[in-house]
C-alpha atoms as a PDB file:
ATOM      1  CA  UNK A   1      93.813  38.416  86.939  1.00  0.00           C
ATOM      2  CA  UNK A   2      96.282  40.835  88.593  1.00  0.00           C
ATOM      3  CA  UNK A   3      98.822  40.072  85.440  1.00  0.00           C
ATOM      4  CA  UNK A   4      95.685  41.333  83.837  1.00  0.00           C
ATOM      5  CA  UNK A   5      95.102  44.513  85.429  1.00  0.00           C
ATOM      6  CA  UNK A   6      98.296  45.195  85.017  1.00  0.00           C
ATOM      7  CA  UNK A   7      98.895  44.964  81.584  1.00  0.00           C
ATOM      8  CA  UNK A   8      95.990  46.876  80.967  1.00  0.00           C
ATOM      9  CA  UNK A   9      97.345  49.640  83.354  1.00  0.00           C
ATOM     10  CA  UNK A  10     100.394  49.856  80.895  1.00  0.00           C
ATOM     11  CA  UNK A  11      97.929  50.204  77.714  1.00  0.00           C
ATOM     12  CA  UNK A  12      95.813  52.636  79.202  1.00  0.00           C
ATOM     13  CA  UNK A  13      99.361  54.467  80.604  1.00  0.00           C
ATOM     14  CA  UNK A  14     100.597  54.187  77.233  1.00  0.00           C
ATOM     15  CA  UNK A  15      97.653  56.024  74.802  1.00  0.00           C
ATOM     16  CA  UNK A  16      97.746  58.401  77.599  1.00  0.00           C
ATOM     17  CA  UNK A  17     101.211  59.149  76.890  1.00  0.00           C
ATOM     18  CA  UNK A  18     100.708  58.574  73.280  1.00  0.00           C
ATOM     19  CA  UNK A  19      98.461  62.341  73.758  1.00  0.00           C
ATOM     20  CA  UNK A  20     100.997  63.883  76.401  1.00  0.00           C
ATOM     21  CA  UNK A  21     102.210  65.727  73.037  1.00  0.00           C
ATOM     22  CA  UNK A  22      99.241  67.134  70.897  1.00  0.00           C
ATOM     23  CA  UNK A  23      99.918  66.951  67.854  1.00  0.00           C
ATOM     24  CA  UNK A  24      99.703  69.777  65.536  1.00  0.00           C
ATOM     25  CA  UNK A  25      96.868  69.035  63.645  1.00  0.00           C
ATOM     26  CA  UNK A  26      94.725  68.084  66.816  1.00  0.00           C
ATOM     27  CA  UNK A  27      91.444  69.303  66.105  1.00  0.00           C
ATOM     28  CA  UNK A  28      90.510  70.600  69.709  1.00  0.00           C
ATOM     29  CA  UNK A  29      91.407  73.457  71.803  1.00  0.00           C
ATOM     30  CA  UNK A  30      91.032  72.566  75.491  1.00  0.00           C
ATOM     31  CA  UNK A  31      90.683  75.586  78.102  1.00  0.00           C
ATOM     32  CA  UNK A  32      93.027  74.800  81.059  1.00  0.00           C
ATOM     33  CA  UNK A  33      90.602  77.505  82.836  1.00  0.00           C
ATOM     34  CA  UNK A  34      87.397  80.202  82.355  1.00  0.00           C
ATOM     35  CA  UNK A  35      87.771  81.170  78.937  1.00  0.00           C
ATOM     36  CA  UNK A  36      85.873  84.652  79.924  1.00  0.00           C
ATOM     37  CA  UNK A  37      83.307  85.943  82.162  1.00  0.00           C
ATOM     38  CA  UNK A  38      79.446  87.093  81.229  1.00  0.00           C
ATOM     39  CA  UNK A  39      77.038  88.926  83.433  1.00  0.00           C
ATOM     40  CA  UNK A  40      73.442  87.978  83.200  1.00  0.00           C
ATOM     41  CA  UNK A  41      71.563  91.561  83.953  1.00  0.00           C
ATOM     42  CA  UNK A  42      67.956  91.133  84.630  1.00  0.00           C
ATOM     43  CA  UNK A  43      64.596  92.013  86.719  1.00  0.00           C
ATOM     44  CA  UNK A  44      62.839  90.288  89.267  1.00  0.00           C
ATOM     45  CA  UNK A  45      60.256  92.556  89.313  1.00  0.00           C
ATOM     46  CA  UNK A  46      58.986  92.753  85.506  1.00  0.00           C
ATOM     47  CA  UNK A  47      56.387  91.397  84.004  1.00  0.00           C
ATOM     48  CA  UNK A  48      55.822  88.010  85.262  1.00  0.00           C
ATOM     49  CA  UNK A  49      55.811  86.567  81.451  1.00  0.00           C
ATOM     50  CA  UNK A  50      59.526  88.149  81.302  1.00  0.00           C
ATOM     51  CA  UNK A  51      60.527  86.921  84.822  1.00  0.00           C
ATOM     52  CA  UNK A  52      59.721  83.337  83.608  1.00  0.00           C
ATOM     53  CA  UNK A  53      61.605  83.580  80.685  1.00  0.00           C
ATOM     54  CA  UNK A  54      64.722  85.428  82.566  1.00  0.00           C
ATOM     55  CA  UNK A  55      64.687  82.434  85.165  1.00  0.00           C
ATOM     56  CA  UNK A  56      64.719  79.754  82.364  1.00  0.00           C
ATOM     57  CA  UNK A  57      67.685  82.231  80.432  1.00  0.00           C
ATOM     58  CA  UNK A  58      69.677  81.686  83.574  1.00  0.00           C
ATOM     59  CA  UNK A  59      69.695  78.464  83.592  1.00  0.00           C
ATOM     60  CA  UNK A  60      69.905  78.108  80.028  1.00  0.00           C
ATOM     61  CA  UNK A  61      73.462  80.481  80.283  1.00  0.00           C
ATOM     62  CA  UNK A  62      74.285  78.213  83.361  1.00  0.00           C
ATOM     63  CA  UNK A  63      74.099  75.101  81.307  1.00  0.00           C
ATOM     64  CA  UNK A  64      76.100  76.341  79.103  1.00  0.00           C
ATOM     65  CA  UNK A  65      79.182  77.673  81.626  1.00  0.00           C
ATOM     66  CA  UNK A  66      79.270  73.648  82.816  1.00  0.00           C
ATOM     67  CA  UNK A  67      82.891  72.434  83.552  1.00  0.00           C
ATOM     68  CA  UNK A  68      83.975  76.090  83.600  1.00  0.00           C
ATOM     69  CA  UNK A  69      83.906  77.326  79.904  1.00  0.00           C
ATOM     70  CA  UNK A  70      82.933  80.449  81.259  1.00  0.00           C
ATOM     71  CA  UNK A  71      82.391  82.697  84.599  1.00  0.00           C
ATOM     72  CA  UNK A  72      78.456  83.365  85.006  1.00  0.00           C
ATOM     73  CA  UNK A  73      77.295  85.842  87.264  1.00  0.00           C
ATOM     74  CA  UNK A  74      74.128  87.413  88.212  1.00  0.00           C
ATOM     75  CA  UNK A  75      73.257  91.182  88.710  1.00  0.00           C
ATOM     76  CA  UNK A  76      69.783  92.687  89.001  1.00  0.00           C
ATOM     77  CA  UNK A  77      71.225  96.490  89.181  1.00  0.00           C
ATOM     78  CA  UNK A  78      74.978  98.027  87.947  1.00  0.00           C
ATOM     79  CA  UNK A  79      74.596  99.949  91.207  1.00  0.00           C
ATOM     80  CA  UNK A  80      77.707  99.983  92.774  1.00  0.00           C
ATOM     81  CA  UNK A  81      79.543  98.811  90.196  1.00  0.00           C
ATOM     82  CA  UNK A  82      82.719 100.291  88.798  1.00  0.00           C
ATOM     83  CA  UNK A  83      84.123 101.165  85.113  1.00  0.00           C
ATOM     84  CA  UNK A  84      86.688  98.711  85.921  1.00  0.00           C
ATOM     85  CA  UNK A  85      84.386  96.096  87.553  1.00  0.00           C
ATOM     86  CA  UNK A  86      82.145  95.658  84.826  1.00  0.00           C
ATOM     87  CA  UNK A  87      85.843  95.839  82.101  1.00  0.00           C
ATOM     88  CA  UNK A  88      85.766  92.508  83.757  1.00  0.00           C
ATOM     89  CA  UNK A  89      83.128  90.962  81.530  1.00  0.00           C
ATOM     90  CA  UNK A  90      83.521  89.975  77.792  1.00  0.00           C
ATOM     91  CA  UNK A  91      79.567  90.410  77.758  1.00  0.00           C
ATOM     92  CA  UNK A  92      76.675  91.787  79.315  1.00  0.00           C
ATOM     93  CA  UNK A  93      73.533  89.620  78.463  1.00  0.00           C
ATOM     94  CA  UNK A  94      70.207  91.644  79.297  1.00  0.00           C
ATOM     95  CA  UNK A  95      67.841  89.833  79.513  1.00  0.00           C
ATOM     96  CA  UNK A  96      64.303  91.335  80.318  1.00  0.00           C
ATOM     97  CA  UNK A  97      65.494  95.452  81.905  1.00  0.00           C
ATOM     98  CA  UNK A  98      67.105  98.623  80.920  1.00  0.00           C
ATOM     99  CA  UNK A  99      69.509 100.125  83.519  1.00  0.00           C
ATOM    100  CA  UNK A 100      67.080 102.770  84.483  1.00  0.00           C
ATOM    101  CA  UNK A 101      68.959 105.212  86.789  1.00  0.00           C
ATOM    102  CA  UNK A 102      71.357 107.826  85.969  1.00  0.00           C
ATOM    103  CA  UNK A 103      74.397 106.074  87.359  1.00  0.00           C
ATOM    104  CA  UNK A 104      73.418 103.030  85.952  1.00  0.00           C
ATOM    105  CA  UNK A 105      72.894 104.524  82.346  1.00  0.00           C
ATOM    106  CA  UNK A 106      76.428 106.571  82.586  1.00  0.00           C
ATOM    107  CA  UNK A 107      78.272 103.040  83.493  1.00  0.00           C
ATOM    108  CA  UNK A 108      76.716 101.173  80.798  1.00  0.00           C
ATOM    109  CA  UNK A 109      76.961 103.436  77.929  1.00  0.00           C
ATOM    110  CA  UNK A 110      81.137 104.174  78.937  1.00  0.00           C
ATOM    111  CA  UNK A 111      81.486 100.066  78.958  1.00  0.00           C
ATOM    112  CA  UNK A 112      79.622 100.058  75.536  1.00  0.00           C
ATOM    113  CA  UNK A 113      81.421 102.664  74.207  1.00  0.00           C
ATOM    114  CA  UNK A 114      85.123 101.310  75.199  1.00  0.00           C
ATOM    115  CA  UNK A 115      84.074  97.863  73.277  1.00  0.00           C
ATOM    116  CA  UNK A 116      82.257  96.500  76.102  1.00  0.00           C
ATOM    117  CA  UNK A 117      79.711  93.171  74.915  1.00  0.00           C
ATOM    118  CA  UNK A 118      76.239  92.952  75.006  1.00  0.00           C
ATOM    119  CA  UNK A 119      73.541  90.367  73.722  1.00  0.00           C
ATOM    120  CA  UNK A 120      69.675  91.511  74.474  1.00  0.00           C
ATOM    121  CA  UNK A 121      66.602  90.079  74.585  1.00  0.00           C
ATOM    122  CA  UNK A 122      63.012  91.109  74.136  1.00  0.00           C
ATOM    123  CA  UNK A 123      62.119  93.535  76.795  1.00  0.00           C
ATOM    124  CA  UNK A 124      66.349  94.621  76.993  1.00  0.00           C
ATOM    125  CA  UNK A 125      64.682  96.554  73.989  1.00  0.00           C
ATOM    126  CA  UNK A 126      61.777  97.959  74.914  1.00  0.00           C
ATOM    127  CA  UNK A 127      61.583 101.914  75.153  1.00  0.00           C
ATOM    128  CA  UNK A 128      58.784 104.302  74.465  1.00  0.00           C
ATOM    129  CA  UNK A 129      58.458 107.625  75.320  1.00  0.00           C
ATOM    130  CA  UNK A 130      58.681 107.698  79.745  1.00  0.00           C
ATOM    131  CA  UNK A 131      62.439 105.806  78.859  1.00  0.00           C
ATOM    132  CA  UNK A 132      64.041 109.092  77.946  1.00  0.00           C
ATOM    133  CA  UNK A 133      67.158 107.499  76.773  1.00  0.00           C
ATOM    134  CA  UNK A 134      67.758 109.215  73.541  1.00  0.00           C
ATOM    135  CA  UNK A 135      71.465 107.165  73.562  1.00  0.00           C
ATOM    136  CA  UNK A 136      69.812 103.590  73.842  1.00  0.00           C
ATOM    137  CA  UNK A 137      68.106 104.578  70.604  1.00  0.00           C
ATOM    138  CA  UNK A 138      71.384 105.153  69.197  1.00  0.00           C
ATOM    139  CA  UNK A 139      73.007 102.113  70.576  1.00  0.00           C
ATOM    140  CA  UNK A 140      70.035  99.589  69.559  1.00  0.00           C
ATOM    141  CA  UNK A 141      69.692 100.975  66.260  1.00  0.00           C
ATOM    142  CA  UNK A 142      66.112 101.155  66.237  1.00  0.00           C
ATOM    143  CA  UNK A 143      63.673 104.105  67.225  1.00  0.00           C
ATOM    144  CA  UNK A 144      60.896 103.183  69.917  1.00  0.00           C
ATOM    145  CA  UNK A 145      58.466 100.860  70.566  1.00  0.00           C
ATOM    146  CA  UNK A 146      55.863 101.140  67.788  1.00  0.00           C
ATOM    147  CA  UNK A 147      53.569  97.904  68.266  1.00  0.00           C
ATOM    148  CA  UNK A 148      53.483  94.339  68.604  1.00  0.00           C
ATOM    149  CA  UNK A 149      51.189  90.998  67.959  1.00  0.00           C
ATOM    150  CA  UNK A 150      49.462  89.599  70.785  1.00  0.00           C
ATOM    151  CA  UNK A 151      49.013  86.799  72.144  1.00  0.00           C
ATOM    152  CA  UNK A 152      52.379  85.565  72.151  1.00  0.00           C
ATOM    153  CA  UNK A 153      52.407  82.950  69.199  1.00  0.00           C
ATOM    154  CA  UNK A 154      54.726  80.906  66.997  1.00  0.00           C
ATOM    155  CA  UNK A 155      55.784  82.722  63.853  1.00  0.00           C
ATOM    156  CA  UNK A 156      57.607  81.604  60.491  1.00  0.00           C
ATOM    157  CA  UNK A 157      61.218  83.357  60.747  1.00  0.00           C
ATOM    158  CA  UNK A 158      63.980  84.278  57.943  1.00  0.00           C
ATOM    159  CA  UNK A 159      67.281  84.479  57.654  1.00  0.00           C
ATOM    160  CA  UNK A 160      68.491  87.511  56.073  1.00  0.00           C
ATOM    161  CA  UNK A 161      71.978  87.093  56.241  1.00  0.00           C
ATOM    162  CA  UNK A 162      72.802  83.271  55.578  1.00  0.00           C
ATOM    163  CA  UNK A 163      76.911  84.089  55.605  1.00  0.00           C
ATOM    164  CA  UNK A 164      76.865  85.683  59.051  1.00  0.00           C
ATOM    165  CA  UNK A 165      78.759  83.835  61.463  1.00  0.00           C
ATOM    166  CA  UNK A 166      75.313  83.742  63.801  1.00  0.00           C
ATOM    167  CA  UNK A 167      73.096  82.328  60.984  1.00  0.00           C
ATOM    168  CA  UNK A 168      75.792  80.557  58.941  1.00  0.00           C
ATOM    169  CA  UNK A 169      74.439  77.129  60.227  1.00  0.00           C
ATOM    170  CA  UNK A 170      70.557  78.030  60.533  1.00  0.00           C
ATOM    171  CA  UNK A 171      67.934  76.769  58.450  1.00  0.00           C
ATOM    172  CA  UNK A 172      66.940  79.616  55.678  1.00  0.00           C
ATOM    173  CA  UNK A 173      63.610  79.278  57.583  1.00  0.00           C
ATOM    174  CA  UNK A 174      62.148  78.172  60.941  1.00  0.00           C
ATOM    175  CA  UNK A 175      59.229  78.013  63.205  1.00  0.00           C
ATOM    176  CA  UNK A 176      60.163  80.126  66.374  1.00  0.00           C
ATOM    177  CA  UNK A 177      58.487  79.235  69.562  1.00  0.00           C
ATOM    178  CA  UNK A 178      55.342  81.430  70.694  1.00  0.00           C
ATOM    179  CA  UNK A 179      56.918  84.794  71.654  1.00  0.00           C
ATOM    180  CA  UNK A 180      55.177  88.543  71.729  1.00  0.00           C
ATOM    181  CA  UNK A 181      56.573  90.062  68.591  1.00  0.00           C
ATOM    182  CA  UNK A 182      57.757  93.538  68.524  1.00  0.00           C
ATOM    183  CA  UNK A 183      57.946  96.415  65.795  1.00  0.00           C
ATOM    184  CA  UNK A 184      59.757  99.964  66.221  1.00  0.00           C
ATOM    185  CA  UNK A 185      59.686 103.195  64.321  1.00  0.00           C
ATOM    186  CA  UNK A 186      62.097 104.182  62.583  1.00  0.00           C
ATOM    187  CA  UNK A 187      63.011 100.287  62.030  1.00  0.00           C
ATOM    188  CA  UNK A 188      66.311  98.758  62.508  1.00  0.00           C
ATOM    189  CA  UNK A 189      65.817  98.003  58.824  1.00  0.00           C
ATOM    190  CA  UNK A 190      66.243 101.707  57.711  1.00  0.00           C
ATOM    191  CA  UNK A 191      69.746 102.011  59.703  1.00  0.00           C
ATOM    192  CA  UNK A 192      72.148 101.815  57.683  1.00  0.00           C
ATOM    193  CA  UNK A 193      74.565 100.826  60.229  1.00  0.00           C
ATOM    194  CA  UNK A 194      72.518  97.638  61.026  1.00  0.00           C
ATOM    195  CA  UNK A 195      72.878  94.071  59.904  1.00  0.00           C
ATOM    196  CA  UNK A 196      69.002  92.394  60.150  1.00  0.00           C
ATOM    197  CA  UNK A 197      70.377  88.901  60.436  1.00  0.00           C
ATOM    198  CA  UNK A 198      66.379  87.494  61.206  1.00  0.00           C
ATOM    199  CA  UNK A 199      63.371  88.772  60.366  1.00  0.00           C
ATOM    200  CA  UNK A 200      59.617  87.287  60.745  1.00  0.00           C
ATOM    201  CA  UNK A 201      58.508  86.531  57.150  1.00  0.00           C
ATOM    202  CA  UNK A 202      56.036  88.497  55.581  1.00  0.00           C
ATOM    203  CA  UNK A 203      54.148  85.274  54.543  1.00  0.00           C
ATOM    204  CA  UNK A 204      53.231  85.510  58.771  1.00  0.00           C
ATOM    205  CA  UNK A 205      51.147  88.873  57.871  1.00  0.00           C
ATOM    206  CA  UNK A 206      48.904  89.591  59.263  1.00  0.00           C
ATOM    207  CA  UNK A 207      49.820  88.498  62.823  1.00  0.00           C
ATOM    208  CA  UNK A 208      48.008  88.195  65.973  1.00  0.00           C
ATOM    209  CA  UNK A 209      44.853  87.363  67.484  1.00  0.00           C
ATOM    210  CA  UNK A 210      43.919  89.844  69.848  1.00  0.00           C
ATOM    211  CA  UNK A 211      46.205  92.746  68.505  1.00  0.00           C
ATOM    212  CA  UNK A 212      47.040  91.966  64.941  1.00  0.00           C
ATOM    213  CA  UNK A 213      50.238  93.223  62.890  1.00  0.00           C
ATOM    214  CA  UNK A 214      49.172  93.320  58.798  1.00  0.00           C
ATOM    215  CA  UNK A 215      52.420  94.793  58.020  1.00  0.00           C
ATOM    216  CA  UNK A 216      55.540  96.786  58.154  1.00  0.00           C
ATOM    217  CA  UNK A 217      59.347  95.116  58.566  1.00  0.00           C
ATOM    218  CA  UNK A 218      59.642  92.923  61.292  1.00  0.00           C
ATOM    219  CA  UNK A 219      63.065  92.296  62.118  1.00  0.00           C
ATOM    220  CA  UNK A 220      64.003  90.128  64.603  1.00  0.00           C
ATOM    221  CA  UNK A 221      67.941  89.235  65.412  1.00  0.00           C
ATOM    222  CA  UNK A 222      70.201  92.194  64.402  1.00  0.00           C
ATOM    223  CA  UNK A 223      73.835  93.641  64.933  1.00  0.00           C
ATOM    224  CA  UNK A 224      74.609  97.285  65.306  1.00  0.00           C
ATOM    225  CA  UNK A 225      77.968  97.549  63.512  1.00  0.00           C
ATOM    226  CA  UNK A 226      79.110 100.700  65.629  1.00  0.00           C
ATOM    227  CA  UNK A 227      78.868  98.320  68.808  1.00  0.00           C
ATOM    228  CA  UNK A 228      79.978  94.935  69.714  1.00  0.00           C
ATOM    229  CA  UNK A 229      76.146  94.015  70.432  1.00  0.00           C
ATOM    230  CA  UNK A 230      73.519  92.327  68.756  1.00  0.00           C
ATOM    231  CA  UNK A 231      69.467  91.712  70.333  1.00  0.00           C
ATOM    232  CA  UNK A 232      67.336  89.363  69.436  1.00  0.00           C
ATOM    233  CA  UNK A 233      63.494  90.569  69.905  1.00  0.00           C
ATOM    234  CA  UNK A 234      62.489  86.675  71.652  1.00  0.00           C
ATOM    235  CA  UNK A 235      62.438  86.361  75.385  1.00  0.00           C
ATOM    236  CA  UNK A 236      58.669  86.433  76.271  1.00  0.00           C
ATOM    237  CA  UNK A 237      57.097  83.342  78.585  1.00  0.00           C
ATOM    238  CA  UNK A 238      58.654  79.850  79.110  1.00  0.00           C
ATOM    239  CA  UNK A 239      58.885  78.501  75.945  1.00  0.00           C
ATOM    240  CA  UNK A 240      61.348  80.133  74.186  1.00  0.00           C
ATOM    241  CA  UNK A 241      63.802  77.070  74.979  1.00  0.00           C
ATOM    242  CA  UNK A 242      61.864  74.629  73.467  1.00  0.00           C
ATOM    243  CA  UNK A 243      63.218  74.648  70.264  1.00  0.00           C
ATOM    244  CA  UNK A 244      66.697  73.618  69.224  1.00  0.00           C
ATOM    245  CA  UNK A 245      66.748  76.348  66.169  1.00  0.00           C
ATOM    246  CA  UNK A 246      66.547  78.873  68.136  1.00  0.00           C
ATOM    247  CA  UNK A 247      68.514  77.619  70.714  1.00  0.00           C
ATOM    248  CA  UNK A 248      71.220  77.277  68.715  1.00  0.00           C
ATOM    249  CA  UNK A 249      71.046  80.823  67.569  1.00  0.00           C
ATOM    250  CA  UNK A 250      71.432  81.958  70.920  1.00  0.00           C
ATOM    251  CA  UNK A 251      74.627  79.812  71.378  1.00  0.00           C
ATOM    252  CA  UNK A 252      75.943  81.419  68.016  1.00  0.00           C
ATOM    253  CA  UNK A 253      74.712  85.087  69.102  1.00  0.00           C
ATOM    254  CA  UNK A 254      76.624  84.878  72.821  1.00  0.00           C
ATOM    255  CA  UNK A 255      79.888  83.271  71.466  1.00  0.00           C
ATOM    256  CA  UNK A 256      79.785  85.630  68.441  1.00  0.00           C
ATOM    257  CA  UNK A 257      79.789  88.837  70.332  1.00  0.00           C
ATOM    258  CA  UNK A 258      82.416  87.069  73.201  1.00  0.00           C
ATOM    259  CA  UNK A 259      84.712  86.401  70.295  1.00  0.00           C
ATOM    260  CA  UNK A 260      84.923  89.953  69.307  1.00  0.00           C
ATOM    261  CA  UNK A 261      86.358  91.160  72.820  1.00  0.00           C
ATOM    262  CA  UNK A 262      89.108  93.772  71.710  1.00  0.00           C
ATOM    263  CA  UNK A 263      91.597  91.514  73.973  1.00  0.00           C
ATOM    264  CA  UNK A 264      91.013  88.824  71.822  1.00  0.00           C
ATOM    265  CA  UNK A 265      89.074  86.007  70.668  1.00  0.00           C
ATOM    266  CA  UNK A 266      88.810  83.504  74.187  1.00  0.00           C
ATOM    267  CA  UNK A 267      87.715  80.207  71.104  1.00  0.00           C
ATOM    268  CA  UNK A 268      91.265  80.366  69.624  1.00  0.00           C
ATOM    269  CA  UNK A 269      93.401  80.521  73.073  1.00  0.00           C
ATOM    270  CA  UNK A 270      94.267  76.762  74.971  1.00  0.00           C
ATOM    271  CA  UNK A 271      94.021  78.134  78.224  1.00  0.00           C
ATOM    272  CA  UNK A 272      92.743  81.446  80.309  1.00  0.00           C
ATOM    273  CA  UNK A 273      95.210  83.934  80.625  1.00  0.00           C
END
């Protein structure tokens, strides 16, 4: 038995040395460390429909930093924070609050305007009148909050953009999970510096139970091309990661805007600098 062992020792010793030299048409690329760092930015104190999604968004982004692809941490306030602390992060994901005080506001909009990252959900979005954040406007692409459908419900989604490196791999349609849908005037449809990537079909129209949409664009996922951002209007309640669709455009929106950090794309390097 121990002649056994043995030899199997040398076999085992021997593939592994076999792979000691990678060859060059080895399909993987194997971080020796953190490939970058992301800051989860929410509220504790919103809505409690958008606390229960932000809770299950952590985890979901938690998940996904398992045997240290990335650095994850957690903020609920830039206050304190520095121009060079926050350089730290590939990617701000917001996921249910606007930075709502002055310093706040300053420190975000120099990170986003320096190439900083930034992938929003739902309520990151939201701002009507009392915001008073005429650059957020400019930054989202989008005017204010206009209406939305309500209950939250499931709704029939399309891809606009089937080529985009988020929606390359999505189905030209989907059900997404129940979610309170949004609109804004102007649209993000109208900019012409936007890419809709997802919008909620028209065949959905009209929408809602209680307060009912019967038309007007409805995008959903888009990119700002002056910015490295893009927001997805989904993030309401605790079932928005039910559904592997969607979940897999989140995965392609977060690595998407990470791989467009000015220092470089973290997905093509072996290791963490």
């Amino acid at each position: 038995m121990k002649k056994l062992l043995a030899v199997a020792g040398l076999g085992l010793a021997a593939v592994a040395g076999a792979w000691a030299q990678t060859p060059d048409d080895y399909p993987a690329n194997y971080a020796q460390a953190p490939r970058f760092r992301a800051l989860a930015y929410y509220s504790a104190d919103a809505e409690p429909a958008h606390v229960e999604f932000a809770e299950q968004a952590i985890d979901y982004l938690w998940h996904l930093s398992w045997g240290e692809g990335f650095i994850l941490d957690r903020a609920t306030s830039l206050e304190g924070m520095t121009a060079d602390s926050l350089a730290q992060y590939s990617v701000v994901v917001d996921i249910n609050a606007l930075p709502s005080s002055a310093a706040e506001r300053k420190l975000f909009e120099d990170y986003m305007e320096n190439g900083g990252g930034w992938v929003g959900f739902h309520a990151a979005g939201y701002n009507d009148e009392s915001t008073a954040w005429p650059w957020f406007n400019t930054f989202l692409g989008a005017g204010r909050f206009f209406c939305n459908t309500w209950p939250p419900q499931p709704a029939l989604m399309t891809v606009d953009i089937a080529g985009h490196d988020v929606t390359r791999n999505l189905p030209a349609e989907f059900v997404a999970p129940e979610c309170e849908w949004y609109q804004w005037r102007p649209s993000a449809a109208d900019n012409p510096d936007v890419d809709v990537l997802c919008s909620l079909s028209p065949k959905n129209l009209p929408i809602g139970i209680k307060d009912v949409v019967t038309g007007g664009e409805f995008p959903v996922v888009w990119t700002n091309r002056r910015y490295r951002m893009i927001y997805l209007n989904i993030g309401h309640g605790d079932r928005e990661f039910t559904d592997p669709t969607q979940n897999l455009l989140f995965v392609n929106a977060l690595r998407w805007v990470v791989s467009r950090d000015p220092s470089g794309n973290p997905f093509e390097k072996r290791g963490a600098e």
